[in-house]
PDB file of N, CA and C in Angstrom:
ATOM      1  N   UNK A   1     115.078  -7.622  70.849  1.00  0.00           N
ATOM      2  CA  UNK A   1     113.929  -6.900  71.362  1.00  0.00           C
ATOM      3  C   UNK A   1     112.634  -7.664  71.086  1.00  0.00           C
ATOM      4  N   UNK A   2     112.389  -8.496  70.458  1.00  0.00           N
ATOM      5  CA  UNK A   2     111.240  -8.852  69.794  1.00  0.00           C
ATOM      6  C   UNK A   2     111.088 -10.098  70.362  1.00  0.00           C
ATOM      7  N   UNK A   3     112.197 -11.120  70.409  1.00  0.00           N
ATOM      8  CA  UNK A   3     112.036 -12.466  71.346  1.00  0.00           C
ATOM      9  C   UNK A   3     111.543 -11.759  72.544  1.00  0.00           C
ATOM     10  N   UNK A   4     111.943 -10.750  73.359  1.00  0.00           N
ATOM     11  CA  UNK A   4     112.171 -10.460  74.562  1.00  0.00           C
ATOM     12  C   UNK A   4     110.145 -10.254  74.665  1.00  0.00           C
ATOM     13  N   UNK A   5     109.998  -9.283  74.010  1.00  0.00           N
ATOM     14  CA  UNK A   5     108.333  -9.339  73.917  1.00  0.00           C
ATOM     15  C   UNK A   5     107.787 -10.672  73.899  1.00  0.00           C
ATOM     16  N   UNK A   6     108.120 -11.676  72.578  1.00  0.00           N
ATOM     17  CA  UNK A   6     107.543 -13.023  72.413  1.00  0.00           C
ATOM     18  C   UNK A   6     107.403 -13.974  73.694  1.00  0.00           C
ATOM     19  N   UNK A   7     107.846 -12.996  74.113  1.00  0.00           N
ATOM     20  CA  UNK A   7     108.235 -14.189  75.522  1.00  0.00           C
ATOM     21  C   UNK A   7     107.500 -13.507  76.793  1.00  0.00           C
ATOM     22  N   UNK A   8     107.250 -12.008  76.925  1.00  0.00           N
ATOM     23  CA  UNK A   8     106.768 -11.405  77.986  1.00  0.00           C
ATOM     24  C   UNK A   8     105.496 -11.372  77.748  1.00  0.00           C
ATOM     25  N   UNK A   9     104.590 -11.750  76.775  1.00  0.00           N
ATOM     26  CA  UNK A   9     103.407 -11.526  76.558  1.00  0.00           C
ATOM     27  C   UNK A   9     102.888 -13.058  77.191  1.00  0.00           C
ATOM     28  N   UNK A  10     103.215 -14.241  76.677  1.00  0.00           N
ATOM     29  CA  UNK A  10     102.241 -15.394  77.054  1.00  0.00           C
ATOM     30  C   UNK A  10     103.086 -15.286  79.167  1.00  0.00           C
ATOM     31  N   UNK A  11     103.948 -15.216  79.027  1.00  0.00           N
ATOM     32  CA  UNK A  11     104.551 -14.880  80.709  1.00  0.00           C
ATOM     33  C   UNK A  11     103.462 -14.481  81.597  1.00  0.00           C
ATOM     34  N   UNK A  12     103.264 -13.306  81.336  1.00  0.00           N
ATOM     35  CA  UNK A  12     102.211 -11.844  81.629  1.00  0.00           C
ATOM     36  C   UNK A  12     100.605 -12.408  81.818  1.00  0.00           C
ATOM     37  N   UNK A  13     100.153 -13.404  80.335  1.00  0.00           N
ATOM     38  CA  UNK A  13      99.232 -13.721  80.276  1.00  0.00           C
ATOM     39  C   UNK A  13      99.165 -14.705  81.543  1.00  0.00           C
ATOM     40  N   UNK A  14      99.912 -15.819  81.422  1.00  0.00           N
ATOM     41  CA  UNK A  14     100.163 -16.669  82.785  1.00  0.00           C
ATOM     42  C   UNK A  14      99.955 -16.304  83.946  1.00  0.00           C
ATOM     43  N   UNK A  15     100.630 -15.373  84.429  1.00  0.00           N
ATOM     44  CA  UNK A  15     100.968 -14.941  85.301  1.00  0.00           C
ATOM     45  C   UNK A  15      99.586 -14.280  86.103  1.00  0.00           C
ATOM     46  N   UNK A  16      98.965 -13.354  85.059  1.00  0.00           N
ATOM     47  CA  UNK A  16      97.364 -13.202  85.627  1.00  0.00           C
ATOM     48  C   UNK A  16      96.278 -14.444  85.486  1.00  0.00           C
ATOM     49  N   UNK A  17      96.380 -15.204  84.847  1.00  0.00           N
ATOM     50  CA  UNK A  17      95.231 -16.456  84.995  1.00  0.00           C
ATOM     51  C   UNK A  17      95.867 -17.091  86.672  1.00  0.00           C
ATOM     52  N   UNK A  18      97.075 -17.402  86.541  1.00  0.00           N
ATOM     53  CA  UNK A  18      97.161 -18.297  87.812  1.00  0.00           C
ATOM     54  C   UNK A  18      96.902 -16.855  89.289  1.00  0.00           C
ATOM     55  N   UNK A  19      96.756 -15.893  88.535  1.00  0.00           N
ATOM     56  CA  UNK A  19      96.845 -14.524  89.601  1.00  0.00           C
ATOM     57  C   UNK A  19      94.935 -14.703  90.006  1.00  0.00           C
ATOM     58  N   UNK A  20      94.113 -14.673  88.776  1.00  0.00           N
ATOM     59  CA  UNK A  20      92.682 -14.486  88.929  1.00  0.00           C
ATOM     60  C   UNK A  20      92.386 -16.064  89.227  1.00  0.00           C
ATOM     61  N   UNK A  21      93.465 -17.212  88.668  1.00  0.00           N
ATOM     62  CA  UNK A  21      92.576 -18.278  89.589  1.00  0.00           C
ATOM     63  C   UNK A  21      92.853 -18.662  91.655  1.00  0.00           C
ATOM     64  N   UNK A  22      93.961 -17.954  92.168  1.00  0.00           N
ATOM     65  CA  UNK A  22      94.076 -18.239  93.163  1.00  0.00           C
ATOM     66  C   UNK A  22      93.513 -16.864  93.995  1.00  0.00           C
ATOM     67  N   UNK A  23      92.909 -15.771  93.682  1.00  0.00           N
ATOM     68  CA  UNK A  23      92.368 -14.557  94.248  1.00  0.00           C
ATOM     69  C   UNK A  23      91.199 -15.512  93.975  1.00  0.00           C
ATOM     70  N   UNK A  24      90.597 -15.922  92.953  1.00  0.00           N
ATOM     71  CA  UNK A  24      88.843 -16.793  92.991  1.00  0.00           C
ATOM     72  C   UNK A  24      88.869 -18.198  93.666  1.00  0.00           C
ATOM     73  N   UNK A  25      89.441 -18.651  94.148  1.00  0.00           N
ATOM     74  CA  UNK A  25      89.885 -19.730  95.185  1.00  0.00           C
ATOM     75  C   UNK A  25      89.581 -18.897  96.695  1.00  0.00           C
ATOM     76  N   UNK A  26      90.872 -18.270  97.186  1.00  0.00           N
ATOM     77  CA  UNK A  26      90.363 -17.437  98.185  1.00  0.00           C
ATOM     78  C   UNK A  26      89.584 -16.911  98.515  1.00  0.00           C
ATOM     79  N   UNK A  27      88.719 -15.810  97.135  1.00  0.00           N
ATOM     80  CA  UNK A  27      87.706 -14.732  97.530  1.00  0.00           C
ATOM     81  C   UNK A  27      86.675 -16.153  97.856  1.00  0.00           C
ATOM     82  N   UNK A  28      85.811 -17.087  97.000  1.00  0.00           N
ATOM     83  CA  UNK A  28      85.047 -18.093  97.664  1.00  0.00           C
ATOM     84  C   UNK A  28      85.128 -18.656  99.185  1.00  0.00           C
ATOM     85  N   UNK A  29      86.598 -18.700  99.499  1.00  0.00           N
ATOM     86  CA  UNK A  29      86.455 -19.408 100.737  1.00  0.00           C
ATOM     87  C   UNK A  29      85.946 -18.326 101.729  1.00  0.00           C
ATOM     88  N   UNK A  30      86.430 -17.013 101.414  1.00  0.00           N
ATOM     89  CA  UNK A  30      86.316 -15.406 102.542  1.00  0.00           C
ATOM     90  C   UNK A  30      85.117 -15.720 102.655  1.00  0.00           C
ATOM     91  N   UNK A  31      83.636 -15.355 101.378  1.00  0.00           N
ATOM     92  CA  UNK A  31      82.499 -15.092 101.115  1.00  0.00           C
ATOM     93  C   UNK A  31      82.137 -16.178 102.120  1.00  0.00           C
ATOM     94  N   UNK A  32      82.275 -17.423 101.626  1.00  0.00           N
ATOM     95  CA  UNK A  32      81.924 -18.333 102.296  1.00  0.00           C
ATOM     96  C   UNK A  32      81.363 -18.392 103.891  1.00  0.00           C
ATOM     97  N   UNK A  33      82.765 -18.065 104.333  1.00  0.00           N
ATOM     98  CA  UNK A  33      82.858 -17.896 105.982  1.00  0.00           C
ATOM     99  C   UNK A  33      82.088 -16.570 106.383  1.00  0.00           C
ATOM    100  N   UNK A  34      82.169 -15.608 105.448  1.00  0.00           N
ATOM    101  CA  UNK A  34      81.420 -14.491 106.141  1.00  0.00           C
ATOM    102  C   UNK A  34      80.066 -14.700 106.280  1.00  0.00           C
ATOM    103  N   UNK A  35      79.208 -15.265 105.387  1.00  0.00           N
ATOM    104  CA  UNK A  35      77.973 -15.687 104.919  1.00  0.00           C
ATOM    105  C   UNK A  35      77.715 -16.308 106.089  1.00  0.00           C
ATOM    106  N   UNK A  36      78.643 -17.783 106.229  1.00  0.00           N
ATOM    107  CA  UNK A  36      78.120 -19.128 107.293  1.00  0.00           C
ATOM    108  C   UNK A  36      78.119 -18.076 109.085  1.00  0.00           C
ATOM    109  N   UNK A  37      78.995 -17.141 108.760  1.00  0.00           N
ATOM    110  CA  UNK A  37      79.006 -16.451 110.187  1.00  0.00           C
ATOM    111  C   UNK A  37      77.801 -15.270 110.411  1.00  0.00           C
ATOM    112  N   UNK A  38      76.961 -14.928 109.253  1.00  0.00           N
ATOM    113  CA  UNK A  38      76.194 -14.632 109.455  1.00  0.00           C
ATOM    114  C   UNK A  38      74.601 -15.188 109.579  1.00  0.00           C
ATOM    115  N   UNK A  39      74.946 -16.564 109.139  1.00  0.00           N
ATOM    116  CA  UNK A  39      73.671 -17.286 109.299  1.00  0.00           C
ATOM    117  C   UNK A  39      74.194 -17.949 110.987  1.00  0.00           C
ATOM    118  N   UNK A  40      75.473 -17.838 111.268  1.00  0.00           N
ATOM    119  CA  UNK A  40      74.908 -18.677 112.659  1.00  0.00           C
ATOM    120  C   UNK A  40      75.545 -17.282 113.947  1.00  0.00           C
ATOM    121  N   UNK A  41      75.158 -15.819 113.526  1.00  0.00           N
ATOM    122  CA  UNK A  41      74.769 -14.753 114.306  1.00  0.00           C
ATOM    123  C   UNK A  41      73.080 -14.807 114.146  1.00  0.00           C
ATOM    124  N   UNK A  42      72.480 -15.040 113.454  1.00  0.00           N
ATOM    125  CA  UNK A  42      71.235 -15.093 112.977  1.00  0.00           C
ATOM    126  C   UNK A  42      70.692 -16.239 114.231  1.00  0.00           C
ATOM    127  N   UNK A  43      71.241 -17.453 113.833  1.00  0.00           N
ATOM    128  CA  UNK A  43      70.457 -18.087 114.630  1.00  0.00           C
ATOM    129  C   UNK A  43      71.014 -17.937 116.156  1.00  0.00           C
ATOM    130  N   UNK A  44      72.326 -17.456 116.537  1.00  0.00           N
ATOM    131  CA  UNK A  44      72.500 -18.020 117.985  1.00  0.00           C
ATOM    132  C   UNK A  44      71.737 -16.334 118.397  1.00  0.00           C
ATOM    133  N   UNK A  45      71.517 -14.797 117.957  1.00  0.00           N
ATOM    134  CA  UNK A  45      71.341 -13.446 118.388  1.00  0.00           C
ATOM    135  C   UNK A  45      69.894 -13.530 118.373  1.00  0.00           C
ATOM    136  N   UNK A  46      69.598 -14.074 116.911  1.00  0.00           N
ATOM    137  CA  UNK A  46      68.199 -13.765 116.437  1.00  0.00           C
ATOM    138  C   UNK A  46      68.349 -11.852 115.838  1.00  0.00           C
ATOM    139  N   UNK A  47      69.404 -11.774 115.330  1.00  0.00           N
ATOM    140  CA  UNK A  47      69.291 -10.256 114.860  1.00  0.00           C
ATOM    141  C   UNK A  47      68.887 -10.259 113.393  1.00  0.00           C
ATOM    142  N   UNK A  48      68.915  -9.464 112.942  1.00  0.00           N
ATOM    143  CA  UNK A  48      68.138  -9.030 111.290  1.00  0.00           C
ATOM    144  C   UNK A  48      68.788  -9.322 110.892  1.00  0.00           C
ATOM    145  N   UNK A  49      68.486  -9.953 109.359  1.00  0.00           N
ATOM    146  CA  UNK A  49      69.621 -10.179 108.368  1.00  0.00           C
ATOM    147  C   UNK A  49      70.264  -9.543 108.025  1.00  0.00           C
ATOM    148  N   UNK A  50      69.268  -8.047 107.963  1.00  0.00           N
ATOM    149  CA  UNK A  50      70.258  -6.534 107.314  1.00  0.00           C
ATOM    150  C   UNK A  50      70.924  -6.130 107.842  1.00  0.00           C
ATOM    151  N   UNK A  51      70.611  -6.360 108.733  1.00  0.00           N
ATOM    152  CA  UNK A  51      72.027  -5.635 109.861  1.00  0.00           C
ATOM    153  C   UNK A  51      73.144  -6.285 109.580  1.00  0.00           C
ATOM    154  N   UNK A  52      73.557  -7.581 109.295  1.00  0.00           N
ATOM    155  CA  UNK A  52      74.889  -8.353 108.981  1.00  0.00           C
ATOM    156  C   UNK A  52      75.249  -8.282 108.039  1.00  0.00           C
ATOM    157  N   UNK A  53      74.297  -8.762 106.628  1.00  0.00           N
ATOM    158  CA  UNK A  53      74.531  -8.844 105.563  1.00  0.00           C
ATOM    159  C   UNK A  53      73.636  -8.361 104.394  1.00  0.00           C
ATOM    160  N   UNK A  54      73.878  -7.056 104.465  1.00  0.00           N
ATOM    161  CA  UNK A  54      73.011  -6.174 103.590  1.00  0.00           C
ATOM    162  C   UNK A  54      72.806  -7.111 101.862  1.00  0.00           C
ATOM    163  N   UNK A  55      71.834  -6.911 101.353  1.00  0.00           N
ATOM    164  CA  UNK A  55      71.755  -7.695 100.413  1.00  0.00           C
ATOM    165  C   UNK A  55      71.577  -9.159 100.080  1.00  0.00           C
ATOM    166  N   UNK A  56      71.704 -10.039 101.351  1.00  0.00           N
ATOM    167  CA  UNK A  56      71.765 -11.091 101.523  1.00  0.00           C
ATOM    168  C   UNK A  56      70.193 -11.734 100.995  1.00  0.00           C
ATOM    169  N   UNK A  57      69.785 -12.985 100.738  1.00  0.00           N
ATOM    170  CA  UNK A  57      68.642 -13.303 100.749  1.00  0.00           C
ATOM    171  C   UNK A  57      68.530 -14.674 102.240  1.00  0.00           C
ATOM    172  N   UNK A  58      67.563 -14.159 102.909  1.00  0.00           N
ATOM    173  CA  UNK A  58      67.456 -15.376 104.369  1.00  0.00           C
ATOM    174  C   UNK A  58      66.388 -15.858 103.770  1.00  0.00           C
ATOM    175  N   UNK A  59      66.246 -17.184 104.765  1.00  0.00           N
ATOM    176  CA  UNK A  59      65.251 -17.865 105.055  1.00  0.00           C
ATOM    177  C   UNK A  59      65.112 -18.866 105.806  1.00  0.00           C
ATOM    178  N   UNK A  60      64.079 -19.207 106.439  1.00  0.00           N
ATOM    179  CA  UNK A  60      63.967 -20.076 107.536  1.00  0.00           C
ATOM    180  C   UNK A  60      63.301 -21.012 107.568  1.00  0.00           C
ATOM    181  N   UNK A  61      63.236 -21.912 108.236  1.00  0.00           N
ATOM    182  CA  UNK A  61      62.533 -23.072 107.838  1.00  0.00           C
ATOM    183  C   UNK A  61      62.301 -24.264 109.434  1.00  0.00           C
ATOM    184  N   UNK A  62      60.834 -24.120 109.493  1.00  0.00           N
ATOM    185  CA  UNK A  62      60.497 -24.400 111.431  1.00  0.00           C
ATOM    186  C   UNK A  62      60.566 -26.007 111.485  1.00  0.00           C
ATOM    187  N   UNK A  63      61.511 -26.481 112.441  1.00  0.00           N
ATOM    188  CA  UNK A  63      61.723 -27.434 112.949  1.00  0.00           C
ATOM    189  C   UNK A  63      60.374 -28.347 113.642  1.00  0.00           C
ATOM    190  N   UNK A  64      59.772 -29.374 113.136  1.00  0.00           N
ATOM    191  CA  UNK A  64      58.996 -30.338 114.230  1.00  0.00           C
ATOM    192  C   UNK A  64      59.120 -30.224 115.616  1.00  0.00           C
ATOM    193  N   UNK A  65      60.781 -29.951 116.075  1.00  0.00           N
ATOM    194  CA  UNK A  65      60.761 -30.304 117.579  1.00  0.00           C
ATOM    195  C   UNK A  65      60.836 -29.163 118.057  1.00  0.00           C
ATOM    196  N   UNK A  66      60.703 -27.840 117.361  1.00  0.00           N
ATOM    197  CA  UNK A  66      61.067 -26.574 117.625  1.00  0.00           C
ATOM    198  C   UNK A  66      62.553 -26.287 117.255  1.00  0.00           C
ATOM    199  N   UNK A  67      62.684 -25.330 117.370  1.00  0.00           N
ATOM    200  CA  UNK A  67      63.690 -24.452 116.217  1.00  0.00           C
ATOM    201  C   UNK A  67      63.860 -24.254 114.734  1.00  0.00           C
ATOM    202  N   UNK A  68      64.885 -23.213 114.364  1.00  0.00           N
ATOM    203  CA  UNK A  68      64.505 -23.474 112.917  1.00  0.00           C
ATOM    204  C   UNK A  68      65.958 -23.520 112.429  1.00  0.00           C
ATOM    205  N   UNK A  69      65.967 -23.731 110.998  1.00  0.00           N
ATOM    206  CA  UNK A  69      67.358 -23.931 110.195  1.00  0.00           C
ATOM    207  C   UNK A  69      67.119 -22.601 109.603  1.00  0.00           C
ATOM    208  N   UNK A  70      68.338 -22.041 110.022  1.00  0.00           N
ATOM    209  CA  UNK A  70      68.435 -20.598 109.452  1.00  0.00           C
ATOM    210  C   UNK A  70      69.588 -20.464 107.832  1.00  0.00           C
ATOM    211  N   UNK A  71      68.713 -20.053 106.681  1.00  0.00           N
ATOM    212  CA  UNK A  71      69.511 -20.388 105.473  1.00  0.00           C
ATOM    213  C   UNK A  71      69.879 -18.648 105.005  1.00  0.00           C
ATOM    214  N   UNK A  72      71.360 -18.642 104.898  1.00  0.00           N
ATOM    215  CA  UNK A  72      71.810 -17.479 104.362  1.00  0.00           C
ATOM    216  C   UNK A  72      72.344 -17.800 103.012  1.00  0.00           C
ATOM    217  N   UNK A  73      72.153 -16.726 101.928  1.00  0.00           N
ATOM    218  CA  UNK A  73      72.297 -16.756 100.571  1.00  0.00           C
ATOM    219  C   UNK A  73      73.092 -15.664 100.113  1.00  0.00           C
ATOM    220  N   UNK A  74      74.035 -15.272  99.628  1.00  0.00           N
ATOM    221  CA  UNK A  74      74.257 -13.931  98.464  1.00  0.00           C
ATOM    222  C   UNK A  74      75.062 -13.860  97.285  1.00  0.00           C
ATOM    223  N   UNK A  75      74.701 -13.344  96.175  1.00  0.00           N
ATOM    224  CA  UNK A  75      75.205 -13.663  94.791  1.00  0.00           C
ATOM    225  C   UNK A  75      76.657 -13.015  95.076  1.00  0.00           C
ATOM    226  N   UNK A  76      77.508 -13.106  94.449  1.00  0.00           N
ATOM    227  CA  UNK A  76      78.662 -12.477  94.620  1.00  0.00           C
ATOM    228  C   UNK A  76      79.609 -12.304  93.025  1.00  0.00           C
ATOM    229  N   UNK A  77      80.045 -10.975  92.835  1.00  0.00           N
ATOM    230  CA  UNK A  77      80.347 -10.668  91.749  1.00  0.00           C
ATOM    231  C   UNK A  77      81.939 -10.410  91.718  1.00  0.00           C
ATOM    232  N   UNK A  78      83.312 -11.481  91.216  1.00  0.00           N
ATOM    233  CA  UNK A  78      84.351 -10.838  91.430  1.00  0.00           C
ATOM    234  C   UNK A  78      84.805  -9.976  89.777  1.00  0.00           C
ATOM    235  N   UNK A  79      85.661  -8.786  90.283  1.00  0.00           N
ATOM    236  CA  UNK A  79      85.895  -8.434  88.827  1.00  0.00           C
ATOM    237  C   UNK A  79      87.230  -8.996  88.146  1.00  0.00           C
ATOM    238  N   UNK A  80      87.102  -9.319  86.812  1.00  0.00           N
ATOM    239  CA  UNK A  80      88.133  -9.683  86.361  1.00  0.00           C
ATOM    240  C   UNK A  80      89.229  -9.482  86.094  1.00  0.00           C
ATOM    241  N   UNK A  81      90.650  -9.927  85.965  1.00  0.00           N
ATOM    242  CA  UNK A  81      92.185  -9.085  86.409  1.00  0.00           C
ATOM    243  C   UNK A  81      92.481  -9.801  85.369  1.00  0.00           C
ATOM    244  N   UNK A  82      92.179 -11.245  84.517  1.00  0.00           N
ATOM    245  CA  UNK A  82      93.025 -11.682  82.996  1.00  0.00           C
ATOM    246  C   UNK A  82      92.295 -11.879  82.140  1.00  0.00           C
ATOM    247  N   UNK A  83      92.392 -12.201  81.235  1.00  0.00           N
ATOM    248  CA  UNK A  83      91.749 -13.080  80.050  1.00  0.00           C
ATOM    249  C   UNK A  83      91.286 -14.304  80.321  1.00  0.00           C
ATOM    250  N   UNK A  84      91.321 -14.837  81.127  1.00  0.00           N
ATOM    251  CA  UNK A  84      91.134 -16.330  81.724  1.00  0.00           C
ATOM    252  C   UNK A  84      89.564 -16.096  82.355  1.00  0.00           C
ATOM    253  N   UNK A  85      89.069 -14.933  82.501  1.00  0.00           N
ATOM    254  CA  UNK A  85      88.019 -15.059  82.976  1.00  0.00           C
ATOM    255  C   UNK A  85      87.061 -13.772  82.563  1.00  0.00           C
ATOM    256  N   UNK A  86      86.406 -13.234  80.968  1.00  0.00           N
ATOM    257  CA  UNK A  86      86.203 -11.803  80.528  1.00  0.00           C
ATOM    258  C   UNK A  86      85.441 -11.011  81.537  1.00  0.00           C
ATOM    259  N   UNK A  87      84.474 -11.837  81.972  1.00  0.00           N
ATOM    260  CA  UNK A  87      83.407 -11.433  82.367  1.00  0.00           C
ATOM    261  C   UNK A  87      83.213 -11.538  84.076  1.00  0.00           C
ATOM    262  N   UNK A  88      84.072 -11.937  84.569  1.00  0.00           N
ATOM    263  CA  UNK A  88      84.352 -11.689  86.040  1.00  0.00           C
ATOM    264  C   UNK A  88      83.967 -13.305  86.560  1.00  0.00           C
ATOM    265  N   UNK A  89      83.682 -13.124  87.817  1.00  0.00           N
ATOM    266  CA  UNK A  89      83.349 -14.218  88.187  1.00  0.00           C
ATOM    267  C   UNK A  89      82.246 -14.136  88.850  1.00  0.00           C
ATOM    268  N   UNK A  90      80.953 -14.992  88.887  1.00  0.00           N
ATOM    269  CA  UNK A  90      80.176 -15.148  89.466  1.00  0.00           C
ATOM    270  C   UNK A  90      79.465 -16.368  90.474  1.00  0.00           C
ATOM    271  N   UNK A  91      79.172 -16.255  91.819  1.00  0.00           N
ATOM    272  CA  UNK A  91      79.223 -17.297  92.388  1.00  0.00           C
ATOM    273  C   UNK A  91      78.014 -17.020  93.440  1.00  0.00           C
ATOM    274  N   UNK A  92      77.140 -18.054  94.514  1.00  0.00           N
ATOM    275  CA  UNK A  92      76.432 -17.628  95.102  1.00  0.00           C
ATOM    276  C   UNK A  92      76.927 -18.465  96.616  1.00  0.00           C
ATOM    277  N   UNK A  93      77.155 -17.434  97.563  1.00  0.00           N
ATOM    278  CA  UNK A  93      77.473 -18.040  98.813  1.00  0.00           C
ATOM    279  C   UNK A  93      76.668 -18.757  99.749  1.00  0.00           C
ATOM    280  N   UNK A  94      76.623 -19.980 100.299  1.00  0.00           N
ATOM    281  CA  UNK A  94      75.062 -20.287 101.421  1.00  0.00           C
ATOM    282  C   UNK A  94      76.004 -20.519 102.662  1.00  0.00           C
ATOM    283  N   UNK A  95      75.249 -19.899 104.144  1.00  0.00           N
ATOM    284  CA  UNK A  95      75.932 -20.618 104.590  1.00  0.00           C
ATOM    285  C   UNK A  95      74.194 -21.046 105.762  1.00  0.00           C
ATOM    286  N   UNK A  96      74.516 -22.271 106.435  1.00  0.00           N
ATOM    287  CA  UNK A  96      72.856 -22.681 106.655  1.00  0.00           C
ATOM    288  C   UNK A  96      73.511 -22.834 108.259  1.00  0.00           C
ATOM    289  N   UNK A  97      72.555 -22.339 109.620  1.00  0.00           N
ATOM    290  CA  UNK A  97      72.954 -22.870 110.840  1.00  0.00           C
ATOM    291  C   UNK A  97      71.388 -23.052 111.475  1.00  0.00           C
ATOM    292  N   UNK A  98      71.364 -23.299 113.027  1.00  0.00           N
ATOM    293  CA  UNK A  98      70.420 -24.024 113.159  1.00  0.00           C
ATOM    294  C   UNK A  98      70.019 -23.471 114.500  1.00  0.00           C
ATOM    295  N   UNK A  99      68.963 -22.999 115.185  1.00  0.00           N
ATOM    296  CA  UNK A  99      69.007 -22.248 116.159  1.00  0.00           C
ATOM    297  C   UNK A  99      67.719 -23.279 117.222  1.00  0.00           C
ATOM    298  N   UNK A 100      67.651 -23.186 118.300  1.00  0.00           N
ATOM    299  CA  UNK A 100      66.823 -24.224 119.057  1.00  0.00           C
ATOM    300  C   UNK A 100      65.975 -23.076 119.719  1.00  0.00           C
TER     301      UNK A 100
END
């Protein structure tokens, strides 16, 4: 009974680090794409930031030849599932497009 524990505990532990490092692999790439798809609804609609991405921070920045580079930002908070990570994860998404 007691090997059987000695052995299910570091298992268990494993098992959620490689669990919270490939959910924080993925969740970055999701954020990512949602972000970059809302900076280039931004520039090809011209709609509000809030409307896409509540919380987001924009900004823009005017082109010499006309147009602007449209920059999308948002902090992103994942919660933590092992010991491998106490305090969750924290990361900030950009995604930047360019509107004429």
């Amino acid at each position: 009974m007691t090997e059987s524990v000695m052995v299910m505990i570091p298992l268990l532990i494993t098992f959620l680090s490689v669990l919270q490092i490939s959910t924080g692999v993925m969740a970055r790439a999701v954020s990512t794409n949602i972000v970059q798809g809302a900076a280039a609804r931004i520039a090809i609609d011209g709609a509000a930031a809030n409307e896409i991405t509540p919380g987001s921070n924009v900004g823009s920045v005017d082109l010499p030849g006309g147009g602007t580079i449209n920059i999308v930002s948002r902090q992103i908070h994942q919660v933590a599932i092992s010991p491998l990570l106490p305090g969750g994860d924290n990361y900030e998404a950009t995604g930047i497009a360019v509107s004429e």
